[in-house]
C-alpha atoms as a PDB file:
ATOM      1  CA  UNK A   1      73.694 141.021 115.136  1.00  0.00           C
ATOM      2  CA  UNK A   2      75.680 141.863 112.102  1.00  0.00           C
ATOM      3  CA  UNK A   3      79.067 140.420 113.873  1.00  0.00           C
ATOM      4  CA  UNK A   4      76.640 137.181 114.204  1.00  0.00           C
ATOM      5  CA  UNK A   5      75.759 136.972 110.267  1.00  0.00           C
ATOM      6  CA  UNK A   6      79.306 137.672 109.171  1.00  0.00           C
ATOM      7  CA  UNK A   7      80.713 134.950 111.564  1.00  0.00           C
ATOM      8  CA  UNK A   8      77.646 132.653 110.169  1.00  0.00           C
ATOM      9  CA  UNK A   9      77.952 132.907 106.173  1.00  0.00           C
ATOM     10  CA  UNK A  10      81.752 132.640 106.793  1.00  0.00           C
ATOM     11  CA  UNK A  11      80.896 129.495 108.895  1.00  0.00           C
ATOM     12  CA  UNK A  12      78.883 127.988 105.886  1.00  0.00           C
ATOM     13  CA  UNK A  13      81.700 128.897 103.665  1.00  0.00           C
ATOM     14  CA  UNK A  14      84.453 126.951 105.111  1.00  0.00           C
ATOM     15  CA  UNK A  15      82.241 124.285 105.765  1.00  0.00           C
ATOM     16  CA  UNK A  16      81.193 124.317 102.107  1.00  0.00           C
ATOM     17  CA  UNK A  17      84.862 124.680 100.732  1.00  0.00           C
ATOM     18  CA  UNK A  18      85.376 121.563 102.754  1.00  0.00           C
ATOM     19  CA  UNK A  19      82.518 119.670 101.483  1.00  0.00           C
ATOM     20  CA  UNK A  20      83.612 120.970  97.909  1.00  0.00           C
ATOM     21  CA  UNK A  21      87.239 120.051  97.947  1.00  0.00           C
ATOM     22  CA  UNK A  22      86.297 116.300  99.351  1.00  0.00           C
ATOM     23  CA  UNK A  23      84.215 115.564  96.474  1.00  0.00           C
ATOM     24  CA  UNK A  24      86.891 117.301  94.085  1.00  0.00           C
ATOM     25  CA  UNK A  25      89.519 115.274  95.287  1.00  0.00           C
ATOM     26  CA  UNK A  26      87.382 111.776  94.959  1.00  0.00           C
ATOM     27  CA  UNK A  27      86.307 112.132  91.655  1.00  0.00           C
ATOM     28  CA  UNK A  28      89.671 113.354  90.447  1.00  0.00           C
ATOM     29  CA  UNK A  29      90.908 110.284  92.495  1.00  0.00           C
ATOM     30  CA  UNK A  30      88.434 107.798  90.674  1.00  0.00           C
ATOM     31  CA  UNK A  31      89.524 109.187  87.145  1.00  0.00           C
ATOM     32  CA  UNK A  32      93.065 108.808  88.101  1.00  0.00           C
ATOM     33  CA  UNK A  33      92.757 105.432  89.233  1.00  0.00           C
ATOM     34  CA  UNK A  34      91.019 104.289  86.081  1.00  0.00           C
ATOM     35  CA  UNK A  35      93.410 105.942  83.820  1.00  0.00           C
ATOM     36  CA  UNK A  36      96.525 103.828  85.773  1.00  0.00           C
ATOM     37  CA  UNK A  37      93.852 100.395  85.462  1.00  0.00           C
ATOM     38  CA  UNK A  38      93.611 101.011  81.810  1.00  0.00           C
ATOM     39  CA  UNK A  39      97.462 101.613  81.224  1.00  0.00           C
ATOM     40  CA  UNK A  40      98.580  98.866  83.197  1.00  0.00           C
ATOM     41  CA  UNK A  41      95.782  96.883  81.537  1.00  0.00           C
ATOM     42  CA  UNK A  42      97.474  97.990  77.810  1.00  0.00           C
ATOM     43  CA  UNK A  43     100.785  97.075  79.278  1.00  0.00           C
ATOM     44  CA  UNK A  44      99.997  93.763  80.367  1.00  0.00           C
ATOM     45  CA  UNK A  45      98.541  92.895  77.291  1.00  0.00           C
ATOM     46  CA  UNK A  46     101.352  94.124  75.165  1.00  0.00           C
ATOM     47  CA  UNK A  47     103.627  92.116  77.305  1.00  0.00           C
ATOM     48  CA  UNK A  48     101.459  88.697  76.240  1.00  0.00           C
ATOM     49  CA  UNK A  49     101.275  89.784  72.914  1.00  0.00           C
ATOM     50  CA  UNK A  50     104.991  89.882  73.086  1.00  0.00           C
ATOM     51  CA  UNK A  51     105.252  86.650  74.882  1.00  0.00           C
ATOM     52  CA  UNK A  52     102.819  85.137  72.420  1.00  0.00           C
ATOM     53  CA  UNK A  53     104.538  85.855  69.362  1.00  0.00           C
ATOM     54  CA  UNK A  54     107.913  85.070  70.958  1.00  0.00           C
ATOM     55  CA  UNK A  55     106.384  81.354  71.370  1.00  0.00           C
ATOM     56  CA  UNK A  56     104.748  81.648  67.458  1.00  0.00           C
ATOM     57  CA  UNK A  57     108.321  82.479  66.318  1.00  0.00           C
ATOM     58  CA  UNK A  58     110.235  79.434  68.545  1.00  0.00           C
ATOM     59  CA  UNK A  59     107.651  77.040  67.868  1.00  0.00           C
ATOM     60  CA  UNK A  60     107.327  77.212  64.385  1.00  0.00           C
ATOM     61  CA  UNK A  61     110.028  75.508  62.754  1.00  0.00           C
ATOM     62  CA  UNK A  62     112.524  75.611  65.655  1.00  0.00           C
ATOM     63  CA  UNK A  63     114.429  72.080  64.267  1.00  0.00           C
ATOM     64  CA  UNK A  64     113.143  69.091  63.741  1.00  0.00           C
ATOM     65  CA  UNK A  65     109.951  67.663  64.318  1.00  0.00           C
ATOM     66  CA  UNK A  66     110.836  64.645  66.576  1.00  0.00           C
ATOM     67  CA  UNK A  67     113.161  66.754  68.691  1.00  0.00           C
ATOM     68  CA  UNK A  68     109.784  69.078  68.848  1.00  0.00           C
ATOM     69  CA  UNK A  69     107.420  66.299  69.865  1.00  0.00           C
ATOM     70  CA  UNK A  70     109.818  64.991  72.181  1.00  0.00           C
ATOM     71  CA  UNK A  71     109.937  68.367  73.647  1.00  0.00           C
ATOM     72  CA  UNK A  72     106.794  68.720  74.139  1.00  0.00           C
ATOM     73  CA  UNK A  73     105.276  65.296  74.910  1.00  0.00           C
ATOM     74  CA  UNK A  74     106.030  65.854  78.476  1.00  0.00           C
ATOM     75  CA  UNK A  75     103.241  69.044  78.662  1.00  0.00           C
ATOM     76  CA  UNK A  76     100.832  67.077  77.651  1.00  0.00           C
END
């Protein structure tokens, strides 16, 4: 009977180290995940920042205005 109840709580406890290192690994898997979402989010928008001002600094008195218009009559 003893040999029975050792067998049995050692049963539970594998089972329950199972059960406890499945939910361990999907939460640290959901905080990991939203730590890369958020980087790559602050990377993408430092790249269009980037981009943006690039534009700011070519567009803004980049020669003369009819070349500019000319330039950019076709985008509209």
């Amino acid at each position: 009977m003893t040999d029975l109840l050792i067998w049995l709580v050692a049963a539970l406890g594998a089972v329950g180290g199972v059960v406890l290192g499945l939910l361990w690994g999907r939460v640290d898997g959901k905080h990991k995940g939203k730590r890369e979402a958020e980087r790559d989010a602050m990377e993408d928008k430092s790249k269009r920042v980037e981009r943006g001002r690039d534009a700011v600094r070519d567009g803004r008195r980049a020669g003369d205005p009819a070349d500019r218009l000319r330039r950019n009559d076709g985008r509209w």
